[in-house]
C-alpha atoms as a PDB file:
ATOM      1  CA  UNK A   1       0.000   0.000   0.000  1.00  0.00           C
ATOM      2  CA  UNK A   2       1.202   3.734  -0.501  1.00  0.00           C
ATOM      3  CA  UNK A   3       1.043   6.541   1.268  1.00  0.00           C
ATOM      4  CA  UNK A   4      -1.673   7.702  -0.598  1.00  0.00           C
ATOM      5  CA  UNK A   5      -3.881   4.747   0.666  1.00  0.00           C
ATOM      6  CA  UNK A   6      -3.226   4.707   4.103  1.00  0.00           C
ATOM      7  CA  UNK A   7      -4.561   8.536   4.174  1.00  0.00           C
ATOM      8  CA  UNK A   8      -7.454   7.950   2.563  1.00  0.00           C
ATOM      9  CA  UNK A   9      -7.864   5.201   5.292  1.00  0.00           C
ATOM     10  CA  UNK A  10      -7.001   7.357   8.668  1.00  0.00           C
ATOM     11  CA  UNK A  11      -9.066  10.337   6.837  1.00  0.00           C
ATOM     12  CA  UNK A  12     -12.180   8.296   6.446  1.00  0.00           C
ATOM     13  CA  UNK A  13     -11.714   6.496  10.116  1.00  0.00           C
ATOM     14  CA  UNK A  14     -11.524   9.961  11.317  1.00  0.00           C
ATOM     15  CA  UNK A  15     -14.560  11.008   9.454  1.00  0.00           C
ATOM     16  CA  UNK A  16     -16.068   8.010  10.884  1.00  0.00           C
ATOM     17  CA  UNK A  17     -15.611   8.930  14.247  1.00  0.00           C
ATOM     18  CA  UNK A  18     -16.087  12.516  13.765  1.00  0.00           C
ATOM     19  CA  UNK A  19     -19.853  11.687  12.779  1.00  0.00           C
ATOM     20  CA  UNK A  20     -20.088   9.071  15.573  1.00  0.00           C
ATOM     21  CA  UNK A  21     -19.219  11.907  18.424  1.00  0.00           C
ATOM     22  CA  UNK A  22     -21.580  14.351  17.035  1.00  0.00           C
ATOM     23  CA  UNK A  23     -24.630  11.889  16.754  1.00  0.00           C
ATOM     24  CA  UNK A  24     -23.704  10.948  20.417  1.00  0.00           C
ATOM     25  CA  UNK A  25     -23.256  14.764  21.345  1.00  0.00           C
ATOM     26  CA  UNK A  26     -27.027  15.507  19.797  1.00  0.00           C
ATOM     27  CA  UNK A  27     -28.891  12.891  21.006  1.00  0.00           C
ATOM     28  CA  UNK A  28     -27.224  13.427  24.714  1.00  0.00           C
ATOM     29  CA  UNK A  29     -27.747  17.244  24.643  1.00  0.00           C
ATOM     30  CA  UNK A  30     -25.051  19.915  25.787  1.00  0.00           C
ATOM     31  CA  UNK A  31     -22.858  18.898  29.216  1.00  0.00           C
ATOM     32  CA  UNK A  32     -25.103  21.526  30.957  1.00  0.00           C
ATOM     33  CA  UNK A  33     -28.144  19.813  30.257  1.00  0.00           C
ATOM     34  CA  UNK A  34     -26.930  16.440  31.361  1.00  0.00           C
ATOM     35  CA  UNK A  35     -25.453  18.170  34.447  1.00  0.00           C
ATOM     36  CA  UNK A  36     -29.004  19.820  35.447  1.00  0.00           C
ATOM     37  CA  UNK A  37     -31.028  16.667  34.997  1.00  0.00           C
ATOM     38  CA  UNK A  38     -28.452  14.440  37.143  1.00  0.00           C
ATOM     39  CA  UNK A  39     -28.683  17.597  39.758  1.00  0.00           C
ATOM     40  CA  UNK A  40     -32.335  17.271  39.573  1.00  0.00           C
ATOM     41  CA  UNK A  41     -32.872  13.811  39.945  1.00  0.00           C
ATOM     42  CA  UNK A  42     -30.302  13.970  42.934  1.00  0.00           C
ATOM     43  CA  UNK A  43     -32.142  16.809  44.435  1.00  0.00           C
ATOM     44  CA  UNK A  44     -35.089  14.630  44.118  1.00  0.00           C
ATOM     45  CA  UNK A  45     -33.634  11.365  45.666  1.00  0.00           C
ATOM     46  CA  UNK A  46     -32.465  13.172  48.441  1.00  0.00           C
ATOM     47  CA  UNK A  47     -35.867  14.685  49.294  1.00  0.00           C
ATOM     48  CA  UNK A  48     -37.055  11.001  49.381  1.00  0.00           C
ATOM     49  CA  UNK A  49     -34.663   9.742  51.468  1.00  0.00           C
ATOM     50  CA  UNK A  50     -35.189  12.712  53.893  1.00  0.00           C
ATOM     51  CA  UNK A  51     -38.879  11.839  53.992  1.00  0.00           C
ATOM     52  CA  UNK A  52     -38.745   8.197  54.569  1.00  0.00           C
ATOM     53  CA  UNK A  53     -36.057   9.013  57.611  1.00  0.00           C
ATOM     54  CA  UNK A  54     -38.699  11.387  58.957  1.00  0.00           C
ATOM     55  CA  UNK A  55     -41.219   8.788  58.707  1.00  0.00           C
ATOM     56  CA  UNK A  56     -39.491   5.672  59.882  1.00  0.00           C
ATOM     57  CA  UNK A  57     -37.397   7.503  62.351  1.00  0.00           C
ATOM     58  CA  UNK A  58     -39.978   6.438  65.682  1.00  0.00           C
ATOM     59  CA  UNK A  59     -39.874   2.643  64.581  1.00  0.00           C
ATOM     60  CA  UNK A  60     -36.242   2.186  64.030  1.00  0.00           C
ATOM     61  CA  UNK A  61     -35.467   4.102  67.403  1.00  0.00           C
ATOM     62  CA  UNK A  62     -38.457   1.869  69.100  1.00  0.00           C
ATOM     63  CA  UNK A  63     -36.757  -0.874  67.539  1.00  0.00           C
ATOM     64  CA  UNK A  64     -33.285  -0.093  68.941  1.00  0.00           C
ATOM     65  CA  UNK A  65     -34.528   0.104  72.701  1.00  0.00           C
ATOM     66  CA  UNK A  66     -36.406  -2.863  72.697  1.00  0.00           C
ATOM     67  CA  UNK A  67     -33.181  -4.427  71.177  1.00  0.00           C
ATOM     68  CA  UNK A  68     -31.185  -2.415  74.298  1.00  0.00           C
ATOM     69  CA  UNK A  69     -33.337  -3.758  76.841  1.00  0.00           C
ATOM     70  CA  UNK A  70     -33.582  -7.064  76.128  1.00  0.00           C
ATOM     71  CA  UNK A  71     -29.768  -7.731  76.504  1.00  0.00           C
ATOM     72  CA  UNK A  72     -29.707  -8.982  80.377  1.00  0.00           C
ATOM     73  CA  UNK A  73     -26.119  -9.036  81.684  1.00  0.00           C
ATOM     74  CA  UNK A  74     -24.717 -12.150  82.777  1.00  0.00           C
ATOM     75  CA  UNK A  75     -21.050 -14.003  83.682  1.00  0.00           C
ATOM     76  CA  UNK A  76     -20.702 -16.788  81.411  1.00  0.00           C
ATOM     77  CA  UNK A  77     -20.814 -20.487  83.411  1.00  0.00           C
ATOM     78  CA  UNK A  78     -16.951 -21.347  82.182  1.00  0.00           C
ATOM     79  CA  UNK A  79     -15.062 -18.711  83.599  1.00  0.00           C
ATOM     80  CA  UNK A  80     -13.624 -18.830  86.422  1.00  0.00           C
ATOM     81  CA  UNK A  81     -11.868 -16.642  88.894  1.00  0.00           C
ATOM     82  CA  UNK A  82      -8.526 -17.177  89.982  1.00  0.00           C
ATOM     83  CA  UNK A  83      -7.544 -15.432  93.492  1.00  0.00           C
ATOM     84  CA  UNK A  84      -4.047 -14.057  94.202  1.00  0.00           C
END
């Protein structure tokens, strides 16, 4: 192959992916759009997450004392003590 042939090759790979990125770039939008819908959907996730705390927060603390007060203290039956 000549020179002449492997140009025509890199040009129309480049071409290739030239079109490729720009399809991509206008079916995605600008990097400001994308950045304003993931801060959306975060801001919205959060408030959900926020709401079910706020909601579940009495049953999960009920949960944890009942938990607390059922552990009894108690020396376990192999030990032993050894005097000095």
């Amino acid at each position: 192959m000549c020179a002449y042939s492997f140009t025509n090759l890199y040009e129309e790979e480049r071409e290739q992916r030239l079109s490729l990125i720009l399809n991509l770039l206008q079916h995605m939008g600008s990097s400001e759009d994308v950045s304003a819908r993931i801060q959306a959907d975060t801001d919205v996730r959060i408030n959900e997450m926020k709401k079910a705390v706020q909601r579940n927060k009495e049953k999960v603390s009920d949960c944890c004392l009942e938990r607390a007060n059922i552990i009894a203290p108690r020396v376990k039956a192999h030990l032993t003590f050894v005097s000095f």
